[in-house]
C-alpha atoms as a PDB file:
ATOM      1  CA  UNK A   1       4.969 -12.236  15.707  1.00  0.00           C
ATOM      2  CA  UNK A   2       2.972 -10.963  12.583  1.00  0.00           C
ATOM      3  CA  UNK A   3       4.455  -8.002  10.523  1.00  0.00           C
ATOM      4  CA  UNK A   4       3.363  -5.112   8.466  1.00  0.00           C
ATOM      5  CA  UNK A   5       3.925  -3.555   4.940  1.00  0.00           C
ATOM      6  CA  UNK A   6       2.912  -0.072   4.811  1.00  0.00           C
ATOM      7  CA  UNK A   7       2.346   1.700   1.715  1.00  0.00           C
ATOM      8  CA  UNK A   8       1.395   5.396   1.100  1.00  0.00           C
ATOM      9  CA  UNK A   9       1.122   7.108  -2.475  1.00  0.00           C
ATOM     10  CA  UNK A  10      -0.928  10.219  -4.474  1.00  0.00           C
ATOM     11  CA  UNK A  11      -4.034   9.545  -6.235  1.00  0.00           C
ATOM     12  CA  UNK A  12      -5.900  11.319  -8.381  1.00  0.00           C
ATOM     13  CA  UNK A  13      -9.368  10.651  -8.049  1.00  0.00           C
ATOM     14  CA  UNK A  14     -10.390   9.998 -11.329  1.00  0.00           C
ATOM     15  CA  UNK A  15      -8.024   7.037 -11.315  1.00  0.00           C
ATOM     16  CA  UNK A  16      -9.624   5.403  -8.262  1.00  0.00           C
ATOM     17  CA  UNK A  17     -11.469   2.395  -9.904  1.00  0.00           C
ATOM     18  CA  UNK A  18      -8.333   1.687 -11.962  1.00  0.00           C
ATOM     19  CA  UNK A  19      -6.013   2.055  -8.469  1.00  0.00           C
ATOM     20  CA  UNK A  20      -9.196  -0.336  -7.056  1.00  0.00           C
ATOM     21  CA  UNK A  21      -9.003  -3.187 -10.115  1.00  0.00           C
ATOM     22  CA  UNK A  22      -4.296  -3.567  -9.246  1.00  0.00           C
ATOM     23  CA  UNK A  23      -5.057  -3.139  -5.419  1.00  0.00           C
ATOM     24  CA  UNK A  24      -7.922  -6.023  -5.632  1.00  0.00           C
ATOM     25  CA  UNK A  25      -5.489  -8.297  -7.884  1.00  0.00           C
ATOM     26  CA  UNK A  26      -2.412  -7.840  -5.561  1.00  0.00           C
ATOM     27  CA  UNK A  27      -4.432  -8.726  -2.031  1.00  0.00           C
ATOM     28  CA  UNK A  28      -5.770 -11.419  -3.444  1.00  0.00           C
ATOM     29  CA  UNK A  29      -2.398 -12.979  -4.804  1.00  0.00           C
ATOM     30  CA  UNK A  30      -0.694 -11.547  -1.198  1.00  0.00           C
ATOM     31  CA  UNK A  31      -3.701 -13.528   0.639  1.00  0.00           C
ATOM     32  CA  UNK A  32      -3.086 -16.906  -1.634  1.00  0.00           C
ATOM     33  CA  UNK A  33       0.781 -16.003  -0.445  1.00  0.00           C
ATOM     34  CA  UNK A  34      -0.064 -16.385   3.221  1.00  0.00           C
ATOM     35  CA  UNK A  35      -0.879 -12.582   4.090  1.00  0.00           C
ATOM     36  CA  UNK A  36      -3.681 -12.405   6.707  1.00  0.00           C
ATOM     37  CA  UNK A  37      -5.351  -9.086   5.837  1.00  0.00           C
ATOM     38  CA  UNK A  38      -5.025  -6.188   3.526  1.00  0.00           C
ATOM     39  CA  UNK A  39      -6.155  -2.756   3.696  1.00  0.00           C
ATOM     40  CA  UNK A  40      -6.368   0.064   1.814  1.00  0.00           C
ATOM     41  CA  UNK A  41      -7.618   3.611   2.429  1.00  0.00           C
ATOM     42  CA  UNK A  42      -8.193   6.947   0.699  1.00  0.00           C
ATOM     43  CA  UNK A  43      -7.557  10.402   2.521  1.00  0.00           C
ATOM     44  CA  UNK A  44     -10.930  11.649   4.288  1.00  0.00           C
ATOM     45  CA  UNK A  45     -10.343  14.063   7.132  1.00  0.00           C
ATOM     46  CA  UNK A  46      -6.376  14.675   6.576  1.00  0.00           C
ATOM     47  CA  UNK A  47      -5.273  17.851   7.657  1.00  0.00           C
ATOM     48  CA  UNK A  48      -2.365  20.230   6.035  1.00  0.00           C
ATOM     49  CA  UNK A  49      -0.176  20.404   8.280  1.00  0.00           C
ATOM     50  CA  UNK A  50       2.464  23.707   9.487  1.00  0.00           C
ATOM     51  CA  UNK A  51       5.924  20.963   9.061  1.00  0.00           C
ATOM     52  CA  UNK A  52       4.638  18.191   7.445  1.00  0.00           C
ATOM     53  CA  UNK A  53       1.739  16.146   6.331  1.00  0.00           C
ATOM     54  CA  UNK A  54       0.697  13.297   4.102  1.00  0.00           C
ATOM     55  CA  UNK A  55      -0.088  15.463   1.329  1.00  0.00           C
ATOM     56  CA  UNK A  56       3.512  16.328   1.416  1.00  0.00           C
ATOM     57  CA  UNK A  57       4.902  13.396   2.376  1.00  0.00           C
ATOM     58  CA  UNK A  58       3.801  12.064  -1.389  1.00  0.00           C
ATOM     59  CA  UNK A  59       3.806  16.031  -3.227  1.00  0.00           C
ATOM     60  CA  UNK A  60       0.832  15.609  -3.935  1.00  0.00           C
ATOM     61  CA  UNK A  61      -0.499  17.982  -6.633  1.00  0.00           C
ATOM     62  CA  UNK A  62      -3.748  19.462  -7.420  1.00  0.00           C
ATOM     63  CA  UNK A  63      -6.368  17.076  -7.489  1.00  0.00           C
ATOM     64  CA  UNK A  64      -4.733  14.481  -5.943  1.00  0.00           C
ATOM     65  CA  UNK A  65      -5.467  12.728  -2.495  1.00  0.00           C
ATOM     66  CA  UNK A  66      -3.398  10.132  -0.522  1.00  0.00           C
ATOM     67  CA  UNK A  67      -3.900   6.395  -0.220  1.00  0.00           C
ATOM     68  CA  UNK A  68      -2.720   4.709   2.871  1.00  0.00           C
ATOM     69  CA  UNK A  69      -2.481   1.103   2.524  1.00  0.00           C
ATOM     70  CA  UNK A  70      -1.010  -1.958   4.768  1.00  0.00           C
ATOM     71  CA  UNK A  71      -0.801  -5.911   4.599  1.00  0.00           C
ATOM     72  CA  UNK A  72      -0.620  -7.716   7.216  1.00  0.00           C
ATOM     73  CA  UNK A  73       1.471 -11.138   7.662  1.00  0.00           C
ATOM     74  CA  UNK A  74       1.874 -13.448  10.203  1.00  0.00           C
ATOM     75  CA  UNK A  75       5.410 -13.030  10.506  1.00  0.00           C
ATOM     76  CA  UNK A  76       8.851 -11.785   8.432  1.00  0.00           C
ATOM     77  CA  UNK A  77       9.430 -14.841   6.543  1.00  0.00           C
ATOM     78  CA  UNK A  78       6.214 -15.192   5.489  1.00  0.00           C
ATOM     79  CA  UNK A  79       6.291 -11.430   4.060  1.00  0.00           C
ATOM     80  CA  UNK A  80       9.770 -11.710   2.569  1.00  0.00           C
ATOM     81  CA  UNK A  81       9.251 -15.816   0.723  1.00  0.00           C
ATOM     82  CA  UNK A  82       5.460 -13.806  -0.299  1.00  0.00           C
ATOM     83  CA  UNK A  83       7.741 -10.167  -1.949  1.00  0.00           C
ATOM     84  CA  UNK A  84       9.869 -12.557  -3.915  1.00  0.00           C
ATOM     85  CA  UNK A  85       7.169 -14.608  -5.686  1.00  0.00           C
ATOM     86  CA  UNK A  86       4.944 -11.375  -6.003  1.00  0.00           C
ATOM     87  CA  UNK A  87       7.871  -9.829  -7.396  1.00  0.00           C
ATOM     88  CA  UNK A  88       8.768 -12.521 -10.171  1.00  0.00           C
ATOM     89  CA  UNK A  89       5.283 -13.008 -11.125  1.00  0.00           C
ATOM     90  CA  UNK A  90       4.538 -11.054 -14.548  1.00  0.00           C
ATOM     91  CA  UNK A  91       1.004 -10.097 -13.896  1.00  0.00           C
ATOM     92  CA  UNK A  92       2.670  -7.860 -11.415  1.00  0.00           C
ATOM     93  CA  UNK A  93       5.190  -6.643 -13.777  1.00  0.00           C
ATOM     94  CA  UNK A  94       4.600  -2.786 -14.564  1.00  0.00           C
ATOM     95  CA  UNK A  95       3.134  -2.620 -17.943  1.00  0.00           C
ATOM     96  CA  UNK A  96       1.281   0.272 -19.363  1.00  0.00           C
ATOM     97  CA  UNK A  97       0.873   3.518 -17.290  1.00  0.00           C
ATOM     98  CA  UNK A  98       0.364   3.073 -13.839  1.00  0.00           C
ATOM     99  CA  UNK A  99      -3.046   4.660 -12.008  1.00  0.00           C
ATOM    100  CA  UNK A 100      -0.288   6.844  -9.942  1.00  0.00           C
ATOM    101  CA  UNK A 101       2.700   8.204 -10.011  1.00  0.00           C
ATOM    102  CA  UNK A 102       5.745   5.428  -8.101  1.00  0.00           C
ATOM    103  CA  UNK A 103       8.013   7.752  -7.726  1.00  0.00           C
ATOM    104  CA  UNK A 104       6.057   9.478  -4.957  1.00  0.00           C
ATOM    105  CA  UNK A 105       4.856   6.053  -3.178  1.00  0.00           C
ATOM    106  CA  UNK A 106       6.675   5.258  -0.125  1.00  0.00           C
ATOM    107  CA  UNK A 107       6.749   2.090   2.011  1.00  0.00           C
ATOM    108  CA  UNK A 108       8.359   0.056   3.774  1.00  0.00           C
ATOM    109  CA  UNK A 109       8.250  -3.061   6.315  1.00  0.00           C
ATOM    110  CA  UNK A 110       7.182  -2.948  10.516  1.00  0.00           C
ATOM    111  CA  UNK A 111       7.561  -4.869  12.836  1.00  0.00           C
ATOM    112  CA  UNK A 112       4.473  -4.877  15.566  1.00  0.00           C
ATOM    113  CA  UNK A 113       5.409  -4.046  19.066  1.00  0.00           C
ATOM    114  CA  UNK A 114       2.340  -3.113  21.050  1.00  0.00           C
ATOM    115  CA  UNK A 115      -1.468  -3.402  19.863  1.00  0.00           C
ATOM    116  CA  UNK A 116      -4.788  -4.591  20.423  1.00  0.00           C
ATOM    117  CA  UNK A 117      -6.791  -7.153  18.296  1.00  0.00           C
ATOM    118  CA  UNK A 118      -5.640  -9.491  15.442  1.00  0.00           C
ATOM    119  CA  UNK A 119      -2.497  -9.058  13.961  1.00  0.00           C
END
């Protein structure tokens, strides 16, 4: 059974290419890791909503939009033997400012249970 990371953080959008240039570099070492597909998205059409929304769901500020990413493995192991390496590997070390703000970037791990397509 595959499984999901999902990722959602502010962006301003003057630091899009930068964002682009790290979110190219890690799906490419995910895919060498055995990931099967990466996405990654930038707000167009979100709403503000009357309890919550993603805009608040990151605080984002003036200026700033929402990216909503995911990877895709084919299955737990996979993702968890894939975070390790990723994790000890210094290109993926923070260094320098970062093209967003971490503290507001939330994600976490899914597990599939109903869908159509490849996954």
């Amino acid at each position: 059974m595959s499984y999901v990371d999902g990722f959602v953080l502010p962006l301003r959008e003057d630091k899009l290419d930068e964002y682009k240039a790290m979110a190219d570099m890690f799906a490419r070492k995910a895919k060498e890791l055995g990931a099967l597909s990466s996405l990654e998205s930038i707000g167009d059409g979100l709403e503000h909503g009357h309890t919550t929304d993603f805009f608040r769901a990151v605080q984002a500020q003036e200026g700033e939009n929402v990216v909503f990413s995911f990877i895709i493995w084919p299955d737990k192991s996979t993702r968890d033997a894939a975070w390790e390496k990723l994790m000890g590997d210094p290109e993926m070390q923070p260094g320098g400012e970062m093209p967003f703000d971490g503290k507001r970037m939330f994600w976490g791990g899914f597990k599939p249970f109903a869908g159509h397509g490849e996954a």
